[in-house]
PDB file of N, CA and C in Angstrom:
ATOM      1  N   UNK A   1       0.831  -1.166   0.000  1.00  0.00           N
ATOM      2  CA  UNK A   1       0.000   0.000   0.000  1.00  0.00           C
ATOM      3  C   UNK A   1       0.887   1.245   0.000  1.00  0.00           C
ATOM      4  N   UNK A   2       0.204   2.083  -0.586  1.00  0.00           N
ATOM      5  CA  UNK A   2       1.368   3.455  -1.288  1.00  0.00           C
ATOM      6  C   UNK A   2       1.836   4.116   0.409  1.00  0.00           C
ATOM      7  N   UNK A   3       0.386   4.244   0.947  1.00  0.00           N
ATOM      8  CA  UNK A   3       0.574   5.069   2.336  1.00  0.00           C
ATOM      9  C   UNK A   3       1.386   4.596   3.238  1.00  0.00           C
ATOM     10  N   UNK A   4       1.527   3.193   3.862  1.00  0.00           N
ATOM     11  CA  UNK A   4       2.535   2.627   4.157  1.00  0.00           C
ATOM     12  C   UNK A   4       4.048   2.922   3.675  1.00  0.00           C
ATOM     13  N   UNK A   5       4.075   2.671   2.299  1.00  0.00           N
ATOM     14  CA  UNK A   5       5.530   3.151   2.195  1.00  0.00           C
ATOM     15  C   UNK A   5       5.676   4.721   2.217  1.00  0.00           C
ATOM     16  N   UNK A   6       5.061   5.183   1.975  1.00  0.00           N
ATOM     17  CA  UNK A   6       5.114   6.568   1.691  1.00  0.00           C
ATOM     18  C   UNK A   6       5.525   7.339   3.600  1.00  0.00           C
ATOM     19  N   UNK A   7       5.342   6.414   4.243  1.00  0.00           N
ATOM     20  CA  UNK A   7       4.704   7.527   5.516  1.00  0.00           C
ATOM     21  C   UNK A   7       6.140   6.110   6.176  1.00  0.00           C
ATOM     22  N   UNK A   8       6.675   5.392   5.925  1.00  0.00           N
ATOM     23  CA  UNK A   8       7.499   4.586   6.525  1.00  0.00           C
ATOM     24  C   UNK A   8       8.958   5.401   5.447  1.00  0.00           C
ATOM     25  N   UNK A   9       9.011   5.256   4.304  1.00  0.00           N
ATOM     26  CA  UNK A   9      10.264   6.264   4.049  1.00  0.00           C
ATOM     27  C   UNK A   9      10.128   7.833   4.546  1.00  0.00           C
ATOM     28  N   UNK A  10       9.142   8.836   4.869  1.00  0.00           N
ATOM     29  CA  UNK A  10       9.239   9.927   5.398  1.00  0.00           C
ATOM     30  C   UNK A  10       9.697   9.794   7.099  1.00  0.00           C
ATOM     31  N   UNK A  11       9.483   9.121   7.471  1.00  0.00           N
ATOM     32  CA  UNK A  11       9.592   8.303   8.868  1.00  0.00           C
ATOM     33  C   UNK A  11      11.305   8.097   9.038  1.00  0.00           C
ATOM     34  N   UNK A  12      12.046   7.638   7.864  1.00  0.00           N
ATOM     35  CA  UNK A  12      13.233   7.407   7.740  1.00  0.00           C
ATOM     36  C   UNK A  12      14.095   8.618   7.391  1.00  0.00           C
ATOM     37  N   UNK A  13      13.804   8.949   6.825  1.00  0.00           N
ATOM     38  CA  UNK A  13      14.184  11.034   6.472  1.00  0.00           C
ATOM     39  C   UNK A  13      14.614  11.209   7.769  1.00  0.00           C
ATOM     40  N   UNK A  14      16.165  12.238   7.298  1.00  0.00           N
ATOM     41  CA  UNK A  14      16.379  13.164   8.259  1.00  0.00           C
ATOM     42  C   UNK A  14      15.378  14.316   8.874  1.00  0.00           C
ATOM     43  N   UNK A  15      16.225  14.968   9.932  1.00  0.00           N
ATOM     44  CA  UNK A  15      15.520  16.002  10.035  1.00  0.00           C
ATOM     45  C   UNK A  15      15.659  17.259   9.033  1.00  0.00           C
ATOM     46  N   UNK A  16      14.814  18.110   8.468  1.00  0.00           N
ATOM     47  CA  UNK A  16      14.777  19.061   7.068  1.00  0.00           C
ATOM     48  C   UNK A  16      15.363  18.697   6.155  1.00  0.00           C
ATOM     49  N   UNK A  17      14.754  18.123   5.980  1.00  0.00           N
ATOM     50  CA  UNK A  17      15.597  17.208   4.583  1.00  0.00           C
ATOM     51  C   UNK A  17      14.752  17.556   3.309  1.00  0.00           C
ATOM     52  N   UNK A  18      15.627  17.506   2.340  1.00  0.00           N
ATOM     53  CA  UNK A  18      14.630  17.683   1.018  1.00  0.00           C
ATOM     54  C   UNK A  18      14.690  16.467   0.485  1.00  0.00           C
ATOM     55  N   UNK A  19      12.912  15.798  -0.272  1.00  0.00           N
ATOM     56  CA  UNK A  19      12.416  14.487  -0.318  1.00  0.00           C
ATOM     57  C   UNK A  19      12.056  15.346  -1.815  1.00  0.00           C
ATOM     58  N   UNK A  20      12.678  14.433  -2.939  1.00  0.00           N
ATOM     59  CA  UNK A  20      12.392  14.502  -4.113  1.00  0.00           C
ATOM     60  C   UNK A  20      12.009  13.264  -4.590  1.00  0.00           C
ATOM     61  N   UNK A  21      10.708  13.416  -5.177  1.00  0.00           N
ATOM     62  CA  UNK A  21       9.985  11.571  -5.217  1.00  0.00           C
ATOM     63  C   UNK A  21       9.240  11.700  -6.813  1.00  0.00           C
ATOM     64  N   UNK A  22       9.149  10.988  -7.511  1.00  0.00           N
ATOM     65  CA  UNK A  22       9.869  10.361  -8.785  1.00  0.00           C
ATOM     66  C   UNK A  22       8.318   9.411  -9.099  1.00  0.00           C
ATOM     67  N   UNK A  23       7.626   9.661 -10.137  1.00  0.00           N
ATOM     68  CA  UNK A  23       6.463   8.950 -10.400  1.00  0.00           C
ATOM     69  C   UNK A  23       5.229   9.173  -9.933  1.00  0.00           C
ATOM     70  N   UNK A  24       4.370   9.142 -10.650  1.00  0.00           N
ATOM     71  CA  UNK A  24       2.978   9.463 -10.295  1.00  0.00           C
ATOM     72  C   UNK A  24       2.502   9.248  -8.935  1.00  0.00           C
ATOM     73  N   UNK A  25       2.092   7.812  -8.723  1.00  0.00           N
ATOM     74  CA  UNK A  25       1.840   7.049  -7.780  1.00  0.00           C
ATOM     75  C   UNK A  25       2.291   7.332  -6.375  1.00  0.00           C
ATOM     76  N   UNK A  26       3.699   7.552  -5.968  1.00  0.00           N
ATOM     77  CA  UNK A  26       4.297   7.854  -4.643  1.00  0.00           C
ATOM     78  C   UNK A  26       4.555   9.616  -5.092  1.00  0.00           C
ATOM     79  N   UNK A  27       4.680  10.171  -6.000  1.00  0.00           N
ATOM     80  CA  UNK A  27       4.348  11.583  -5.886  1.00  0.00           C
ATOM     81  C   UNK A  27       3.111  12.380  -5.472  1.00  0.00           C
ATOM     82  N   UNK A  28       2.166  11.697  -6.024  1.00  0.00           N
ATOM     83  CA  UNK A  28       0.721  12.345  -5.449  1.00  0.00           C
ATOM     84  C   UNK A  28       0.730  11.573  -4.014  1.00  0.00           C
ATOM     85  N   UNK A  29       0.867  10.282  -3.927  1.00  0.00           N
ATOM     86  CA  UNK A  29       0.577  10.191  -2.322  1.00  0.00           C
ATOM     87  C   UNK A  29       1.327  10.538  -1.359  1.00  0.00           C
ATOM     88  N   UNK A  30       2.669  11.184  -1.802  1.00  0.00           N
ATOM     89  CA  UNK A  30       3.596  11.906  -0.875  1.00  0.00           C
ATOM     90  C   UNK A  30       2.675  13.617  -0.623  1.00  0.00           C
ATOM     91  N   UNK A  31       2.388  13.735  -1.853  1.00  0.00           N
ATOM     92  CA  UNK A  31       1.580  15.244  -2.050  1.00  0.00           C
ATOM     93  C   UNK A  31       0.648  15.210  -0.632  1.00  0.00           C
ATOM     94  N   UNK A  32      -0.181  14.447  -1.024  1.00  0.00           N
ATOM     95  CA  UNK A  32      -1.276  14.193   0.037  1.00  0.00           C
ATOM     96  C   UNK A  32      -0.806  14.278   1.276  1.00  0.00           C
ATOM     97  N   UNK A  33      -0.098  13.051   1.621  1.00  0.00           N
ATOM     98  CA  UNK A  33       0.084  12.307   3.214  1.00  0.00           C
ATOM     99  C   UNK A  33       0.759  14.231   3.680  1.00  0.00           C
ATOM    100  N   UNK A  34       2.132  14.863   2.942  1.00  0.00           N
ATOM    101  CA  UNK A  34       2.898  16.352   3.319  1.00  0.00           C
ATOM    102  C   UNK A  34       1.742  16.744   3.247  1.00  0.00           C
ATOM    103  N   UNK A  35       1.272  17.338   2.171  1.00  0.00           N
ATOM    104  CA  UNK A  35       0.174  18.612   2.270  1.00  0.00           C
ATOM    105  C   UNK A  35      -0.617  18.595   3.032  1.00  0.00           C
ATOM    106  N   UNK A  36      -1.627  17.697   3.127  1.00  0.00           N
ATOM    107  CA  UNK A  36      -2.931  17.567   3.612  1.00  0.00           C
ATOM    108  C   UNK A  36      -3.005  16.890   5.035  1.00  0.00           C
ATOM    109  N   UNK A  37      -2.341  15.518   5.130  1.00  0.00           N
ATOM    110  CA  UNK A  37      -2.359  15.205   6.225  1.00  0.00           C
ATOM    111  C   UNK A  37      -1.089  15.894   7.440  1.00  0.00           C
ATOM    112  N   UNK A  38      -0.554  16.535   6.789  1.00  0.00           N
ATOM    113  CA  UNK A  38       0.621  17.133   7.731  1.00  0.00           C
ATOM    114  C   UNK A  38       1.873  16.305   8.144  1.00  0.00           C
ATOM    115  N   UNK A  39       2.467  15.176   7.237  1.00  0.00           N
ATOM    116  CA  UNK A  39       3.346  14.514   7.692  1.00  0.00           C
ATOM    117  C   UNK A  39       4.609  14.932   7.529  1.00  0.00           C
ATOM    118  N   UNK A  40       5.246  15.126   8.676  1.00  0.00           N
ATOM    119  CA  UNK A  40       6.705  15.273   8.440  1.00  0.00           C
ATOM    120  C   UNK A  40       6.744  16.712   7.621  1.00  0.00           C
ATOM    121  N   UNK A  41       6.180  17.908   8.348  1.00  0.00           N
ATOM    122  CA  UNK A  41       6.395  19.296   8.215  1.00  0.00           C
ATOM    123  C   UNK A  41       7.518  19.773   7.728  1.00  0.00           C
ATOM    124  N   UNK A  42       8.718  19.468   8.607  1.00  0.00           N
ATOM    125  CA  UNK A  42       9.872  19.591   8.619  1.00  0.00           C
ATOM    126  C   UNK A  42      10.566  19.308   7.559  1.00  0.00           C
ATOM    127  N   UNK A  43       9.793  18.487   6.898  1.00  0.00           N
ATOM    128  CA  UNK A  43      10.853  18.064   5.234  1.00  0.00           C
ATOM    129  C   UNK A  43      10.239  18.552   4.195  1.00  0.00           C
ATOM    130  N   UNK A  44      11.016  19.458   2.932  1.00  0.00           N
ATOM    131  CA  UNK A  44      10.357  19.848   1.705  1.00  0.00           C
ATOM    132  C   UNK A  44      10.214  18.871   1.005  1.00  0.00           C
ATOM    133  N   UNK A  45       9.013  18.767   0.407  1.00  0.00           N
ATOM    134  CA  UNK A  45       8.317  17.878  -0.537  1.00  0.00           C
ATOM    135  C   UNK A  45       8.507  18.270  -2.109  1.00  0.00           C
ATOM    136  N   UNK A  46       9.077  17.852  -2.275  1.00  0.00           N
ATOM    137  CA  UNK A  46       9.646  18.183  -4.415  1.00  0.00           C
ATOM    138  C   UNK A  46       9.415  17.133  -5.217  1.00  0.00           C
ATOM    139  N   UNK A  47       8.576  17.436  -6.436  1.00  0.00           N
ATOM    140  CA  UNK A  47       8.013  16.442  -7.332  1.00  0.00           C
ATOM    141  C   UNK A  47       9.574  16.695  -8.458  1.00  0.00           C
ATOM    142  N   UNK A  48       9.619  15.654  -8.498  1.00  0.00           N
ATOM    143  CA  UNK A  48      11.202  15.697  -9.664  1.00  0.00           C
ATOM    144  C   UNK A  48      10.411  15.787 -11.053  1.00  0.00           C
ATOM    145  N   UNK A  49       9.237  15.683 -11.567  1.00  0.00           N
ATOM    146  CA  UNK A  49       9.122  15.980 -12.783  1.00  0.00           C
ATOM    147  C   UNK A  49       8.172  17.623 -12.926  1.00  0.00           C
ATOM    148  N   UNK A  50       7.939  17.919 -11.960  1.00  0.00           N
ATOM    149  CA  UNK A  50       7.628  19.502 -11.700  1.00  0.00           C
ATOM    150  C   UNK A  50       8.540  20.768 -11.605  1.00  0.00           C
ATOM    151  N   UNK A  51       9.750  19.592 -11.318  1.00  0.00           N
ATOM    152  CA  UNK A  51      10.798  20.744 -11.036  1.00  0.00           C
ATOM    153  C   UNK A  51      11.494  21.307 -12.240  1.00  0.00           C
ATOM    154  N   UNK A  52      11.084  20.749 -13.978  1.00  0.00           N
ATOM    155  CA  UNK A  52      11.377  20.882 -14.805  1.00  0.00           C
ATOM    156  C   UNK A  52      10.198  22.370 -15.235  1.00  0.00           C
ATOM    157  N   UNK A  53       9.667  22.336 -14.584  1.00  0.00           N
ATOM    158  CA  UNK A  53       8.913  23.746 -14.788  1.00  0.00           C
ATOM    159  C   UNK A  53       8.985  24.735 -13.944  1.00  0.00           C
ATOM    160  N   UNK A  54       8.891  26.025 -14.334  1.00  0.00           N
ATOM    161  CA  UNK A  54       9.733  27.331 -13.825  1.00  0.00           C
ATOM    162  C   UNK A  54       8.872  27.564 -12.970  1.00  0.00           C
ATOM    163  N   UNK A  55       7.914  27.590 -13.316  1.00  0.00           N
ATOM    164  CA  UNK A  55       6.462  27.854 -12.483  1.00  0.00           C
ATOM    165  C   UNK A  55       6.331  27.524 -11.157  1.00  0.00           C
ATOM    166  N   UNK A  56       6.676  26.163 -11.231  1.00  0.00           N
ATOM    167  CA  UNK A  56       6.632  24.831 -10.219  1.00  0.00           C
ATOM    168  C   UNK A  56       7.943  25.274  -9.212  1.00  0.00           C
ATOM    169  N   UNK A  57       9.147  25.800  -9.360  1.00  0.00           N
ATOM    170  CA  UNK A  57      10.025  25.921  -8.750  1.00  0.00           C
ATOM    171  C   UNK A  57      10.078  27.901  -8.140  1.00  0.00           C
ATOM    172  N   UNK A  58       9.605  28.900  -8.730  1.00  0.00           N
ATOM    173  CA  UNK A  58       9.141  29.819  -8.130  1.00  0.00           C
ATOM    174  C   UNK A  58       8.075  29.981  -7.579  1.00  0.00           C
ATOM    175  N   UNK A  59       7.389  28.922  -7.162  1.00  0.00           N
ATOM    176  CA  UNK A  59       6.452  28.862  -6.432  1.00  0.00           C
ATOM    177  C   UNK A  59       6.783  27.826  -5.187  1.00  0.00           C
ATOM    178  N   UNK A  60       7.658  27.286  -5.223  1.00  0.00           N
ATOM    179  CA  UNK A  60       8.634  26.586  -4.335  1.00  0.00           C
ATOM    180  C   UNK A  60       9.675  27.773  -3.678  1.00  0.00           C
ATOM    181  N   UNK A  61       9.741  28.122  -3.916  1.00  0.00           N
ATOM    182  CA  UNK A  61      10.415  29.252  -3.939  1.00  0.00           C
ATOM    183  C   UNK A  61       9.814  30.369  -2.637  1.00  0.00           C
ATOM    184  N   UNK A  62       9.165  30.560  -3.154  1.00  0.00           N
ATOM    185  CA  UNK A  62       7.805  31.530  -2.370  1.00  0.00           C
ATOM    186  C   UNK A  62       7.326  30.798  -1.076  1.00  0.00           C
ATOM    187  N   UNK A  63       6.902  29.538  -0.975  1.00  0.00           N
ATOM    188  CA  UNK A  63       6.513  28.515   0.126  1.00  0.00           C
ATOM    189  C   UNK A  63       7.585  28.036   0.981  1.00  0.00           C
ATOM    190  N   UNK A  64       9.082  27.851   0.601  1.00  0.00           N
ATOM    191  CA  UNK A  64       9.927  27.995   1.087  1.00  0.00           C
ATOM    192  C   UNK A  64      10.576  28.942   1.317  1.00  0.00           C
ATOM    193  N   UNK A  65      11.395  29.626   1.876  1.00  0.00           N
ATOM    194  CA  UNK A  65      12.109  30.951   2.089  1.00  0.00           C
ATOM    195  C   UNK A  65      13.628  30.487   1.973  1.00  0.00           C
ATOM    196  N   UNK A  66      13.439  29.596   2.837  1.00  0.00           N
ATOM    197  CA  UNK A  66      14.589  29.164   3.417  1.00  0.00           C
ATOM    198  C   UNK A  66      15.503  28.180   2.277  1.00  0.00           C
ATOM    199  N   UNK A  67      14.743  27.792   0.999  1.00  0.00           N
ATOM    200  CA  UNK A  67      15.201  26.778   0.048  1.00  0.00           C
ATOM    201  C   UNK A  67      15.721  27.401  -1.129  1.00  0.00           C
ATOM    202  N   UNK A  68      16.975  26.805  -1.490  1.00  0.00           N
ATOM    203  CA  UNK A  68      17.856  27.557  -2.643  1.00  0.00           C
ATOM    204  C   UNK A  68      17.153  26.537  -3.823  1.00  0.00           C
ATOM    205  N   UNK A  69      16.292  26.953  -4.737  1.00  0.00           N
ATOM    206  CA  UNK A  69      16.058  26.121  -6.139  1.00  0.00           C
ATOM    207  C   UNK A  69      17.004  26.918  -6.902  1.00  0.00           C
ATOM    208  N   UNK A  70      17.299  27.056  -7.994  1.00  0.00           N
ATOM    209  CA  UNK A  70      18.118  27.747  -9.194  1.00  0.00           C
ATOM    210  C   UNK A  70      16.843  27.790  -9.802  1.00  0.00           C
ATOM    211  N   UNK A  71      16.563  29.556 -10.697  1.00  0.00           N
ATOM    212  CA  UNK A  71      16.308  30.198 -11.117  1.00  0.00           C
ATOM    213  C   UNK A  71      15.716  28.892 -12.443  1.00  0.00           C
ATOM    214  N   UNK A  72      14.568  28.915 -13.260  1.00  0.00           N
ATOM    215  CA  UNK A  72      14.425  27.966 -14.333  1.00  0.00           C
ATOM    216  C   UNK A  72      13.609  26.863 -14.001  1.00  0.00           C
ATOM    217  N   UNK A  73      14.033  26.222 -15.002  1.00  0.00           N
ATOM    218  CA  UNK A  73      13.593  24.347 -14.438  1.00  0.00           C
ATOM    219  C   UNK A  73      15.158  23.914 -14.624  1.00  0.00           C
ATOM    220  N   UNK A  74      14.244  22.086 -13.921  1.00  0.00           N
ATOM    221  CA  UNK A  74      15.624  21.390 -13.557  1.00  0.00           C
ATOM    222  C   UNK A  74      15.308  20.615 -15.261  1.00  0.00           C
ATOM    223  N   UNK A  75      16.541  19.799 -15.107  1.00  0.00           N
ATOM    224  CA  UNK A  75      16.922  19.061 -16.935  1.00  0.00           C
ATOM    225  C   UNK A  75      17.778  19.609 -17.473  1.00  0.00           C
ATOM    226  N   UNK A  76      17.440  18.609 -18.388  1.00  0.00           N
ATOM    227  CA  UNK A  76      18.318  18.768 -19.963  1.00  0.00           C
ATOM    228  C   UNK A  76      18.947  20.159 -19.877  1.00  0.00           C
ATOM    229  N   UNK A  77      18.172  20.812 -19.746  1.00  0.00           N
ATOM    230  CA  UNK A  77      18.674  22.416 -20.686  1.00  0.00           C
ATOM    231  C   UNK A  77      18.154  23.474 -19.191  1.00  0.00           C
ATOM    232  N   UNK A  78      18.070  23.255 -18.095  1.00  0.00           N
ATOM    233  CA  UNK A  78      18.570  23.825 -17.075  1.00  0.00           C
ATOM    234  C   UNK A  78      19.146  23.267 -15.674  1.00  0.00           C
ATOM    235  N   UNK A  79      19.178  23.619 -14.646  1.00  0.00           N
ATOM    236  CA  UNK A  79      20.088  23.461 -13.594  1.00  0.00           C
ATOM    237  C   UNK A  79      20.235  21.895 -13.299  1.00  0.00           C
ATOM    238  N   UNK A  80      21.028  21.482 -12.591  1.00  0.00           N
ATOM    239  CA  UNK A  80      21.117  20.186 -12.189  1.00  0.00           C
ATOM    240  C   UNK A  80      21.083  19.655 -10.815  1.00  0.00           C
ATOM    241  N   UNK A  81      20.919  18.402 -10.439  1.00  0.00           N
ATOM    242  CA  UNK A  81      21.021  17.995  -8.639  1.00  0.00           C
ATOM    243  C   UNK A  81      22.385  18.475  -7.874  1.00  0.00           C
ATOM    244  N   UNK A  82      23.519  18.637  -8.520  1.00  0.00           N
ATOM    245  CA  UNK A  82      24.469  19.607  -7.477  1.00  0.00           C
ATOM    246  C   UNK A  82      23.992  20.812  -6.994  1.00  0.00           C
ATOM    247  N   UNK A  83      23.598  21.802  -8.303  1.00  0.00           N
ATOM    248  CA  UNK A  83      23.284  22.757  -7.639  1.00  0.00           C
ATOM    249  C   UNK A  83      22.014  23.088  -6.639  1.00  0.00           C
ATOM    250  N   UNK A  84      21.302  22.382  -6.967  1.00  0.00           N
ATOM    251  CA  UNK A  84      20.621  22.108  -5.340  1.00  0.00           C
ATOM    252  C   UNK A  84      21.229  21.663  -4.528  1.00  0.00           C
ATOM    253  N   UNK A  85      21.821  20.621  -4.631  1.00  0.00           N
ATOM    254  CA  UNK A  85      23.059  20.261  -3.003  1.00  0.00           C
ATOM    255  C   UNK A  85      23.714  21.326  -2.489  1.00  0.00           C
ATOM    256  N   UNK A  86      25.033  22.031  -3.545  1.00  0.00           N
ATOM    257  CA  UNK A  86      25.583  23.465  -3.264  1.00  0.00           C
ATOM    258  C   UNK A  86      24.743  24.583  -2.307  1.00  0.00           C
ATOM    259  N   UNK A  87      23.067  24.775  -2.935  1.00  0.00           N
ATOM    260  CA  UNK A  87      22.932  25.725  -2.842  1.00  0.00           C
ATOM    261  C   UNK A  87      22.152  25.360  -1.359  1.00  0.00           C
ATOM    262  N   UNK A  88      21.722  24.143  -0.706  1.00  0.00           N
ATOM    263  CA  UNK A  88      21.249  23.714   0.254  1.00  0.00           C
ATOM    264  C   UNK A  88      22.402  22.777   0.956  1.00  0.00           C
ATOM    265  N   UNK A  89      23.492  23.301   1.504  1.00  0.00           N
ATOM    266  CA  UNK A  89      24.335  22.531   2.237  1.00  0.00           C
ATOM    267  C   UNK A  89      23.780  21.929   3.544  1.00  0.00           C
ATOM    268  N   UNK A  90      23.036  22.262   4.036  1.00  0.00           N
ATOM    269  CA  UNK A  90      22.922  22.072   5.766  1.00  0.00           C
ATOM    270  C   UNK A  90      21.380  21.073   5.604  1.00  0.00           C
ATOM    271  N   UNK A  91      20.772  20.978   4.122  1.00  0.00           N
ATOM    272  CA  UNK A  91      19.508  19.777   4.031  1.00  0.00           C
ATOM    273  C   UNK A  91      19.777  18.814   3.697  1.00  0.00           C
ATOM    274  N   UNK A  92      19.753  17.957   3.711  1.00  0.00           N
ATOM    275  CA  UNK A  92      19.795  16.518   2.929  1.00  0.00           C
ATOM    276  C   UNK A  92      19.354  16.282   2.148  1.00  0.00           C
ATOM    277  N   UNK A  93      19.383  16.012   0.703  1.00  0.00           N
ATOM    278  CA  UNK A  93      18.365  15.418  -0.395  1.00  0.00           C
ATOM    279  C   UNK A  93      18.326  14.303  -0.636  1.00  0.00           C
ATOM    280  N   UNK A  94      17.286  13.497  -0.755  1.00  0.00           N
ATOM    281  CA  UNK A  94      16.723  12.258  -0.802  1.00  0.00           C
ATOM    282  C   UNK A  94      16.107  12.308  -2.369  1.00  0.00           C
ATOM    283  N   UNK A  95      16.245  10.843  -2.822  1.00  0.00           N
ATOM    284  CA  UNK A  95      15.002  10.571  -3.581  1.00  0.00           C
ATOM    285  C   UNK A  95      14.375   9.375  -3.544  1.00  0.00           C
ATOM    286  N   UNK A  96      13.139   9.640  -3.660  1.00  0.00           N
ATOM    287  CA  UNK A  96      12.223   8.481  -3.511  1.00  0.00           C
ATOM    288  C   UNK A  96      11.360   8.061  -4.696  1.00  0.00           C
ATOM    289  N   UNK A  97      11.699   6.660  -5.614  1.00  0.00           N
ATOM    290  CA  UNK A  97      10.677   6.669  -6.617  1.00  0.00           C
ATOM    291  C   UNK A  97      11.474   5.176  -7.345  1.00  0.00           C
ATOM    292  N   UNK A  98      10.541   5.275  -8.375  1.00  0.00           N
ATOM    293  CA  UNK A  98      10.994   3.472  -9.201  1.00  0.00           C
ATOM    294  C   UNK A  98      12.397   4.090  -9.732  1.00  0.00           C
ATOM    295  N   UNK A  99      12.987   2.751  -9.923  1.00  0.00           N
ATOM    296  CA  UNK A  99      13.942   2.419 -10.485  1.00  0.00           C
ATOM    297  C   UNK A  99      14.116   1.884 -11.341  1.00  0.00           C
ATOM    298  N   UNK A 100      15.738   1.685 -12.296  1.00  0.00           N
ATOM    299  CA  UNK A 100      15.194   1.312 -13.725  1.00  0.00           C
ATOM    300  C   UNK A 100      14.197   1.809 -14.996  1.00  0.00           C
TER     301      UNK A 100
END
């Protein structure tokens, strides 16, 4: 069951950690369980295929204060996962999602 894993890897997360999660399925139910049910406050919730839109990341932006995204989207033809590491030294980034 999605909620189970979903709420047993947030459970495993550091403290403020950034949780970037990968696929429909455990992205919307990560959406949910963070947003709505309030799990694990403390950690930013980032959809890795949202973050390819500018939109999606200045508005991350705005909800976070405290979170360095780079200017754009992420991909091909803008920023990459270092510079989120660089620009967030003191969070942890995680990802959570299928493999292969």
């Amino acid at each position: 069951m999605l909620r189970d894993f979903v709420t047993t890897a947030f459970a495993s997360l550091p403290p403020n950690a950034i949780v970037i999660t990968e696929g429909d399925e455990v992205t919307n139910s990560a959406f949910y369980l963070h947003d709505v049910e309030k799990l694990r406050t403390d950690v930013i919730h980032l959809s890795r295929t949202y973050l390819a839109a500018a939109w999606y990341t200045a508005r991350q932006r705005r909800l976070h204060r405290d979170l360095y995204l780079p200017e754009g989207g992420y991909g091909e033809h803008g920023w990459n996962i270092k510079r989120l590491l660089d620009g967030n030294p003191n969070r942890p980034v995680i990802v959570i999602g299928p493999s292969g």
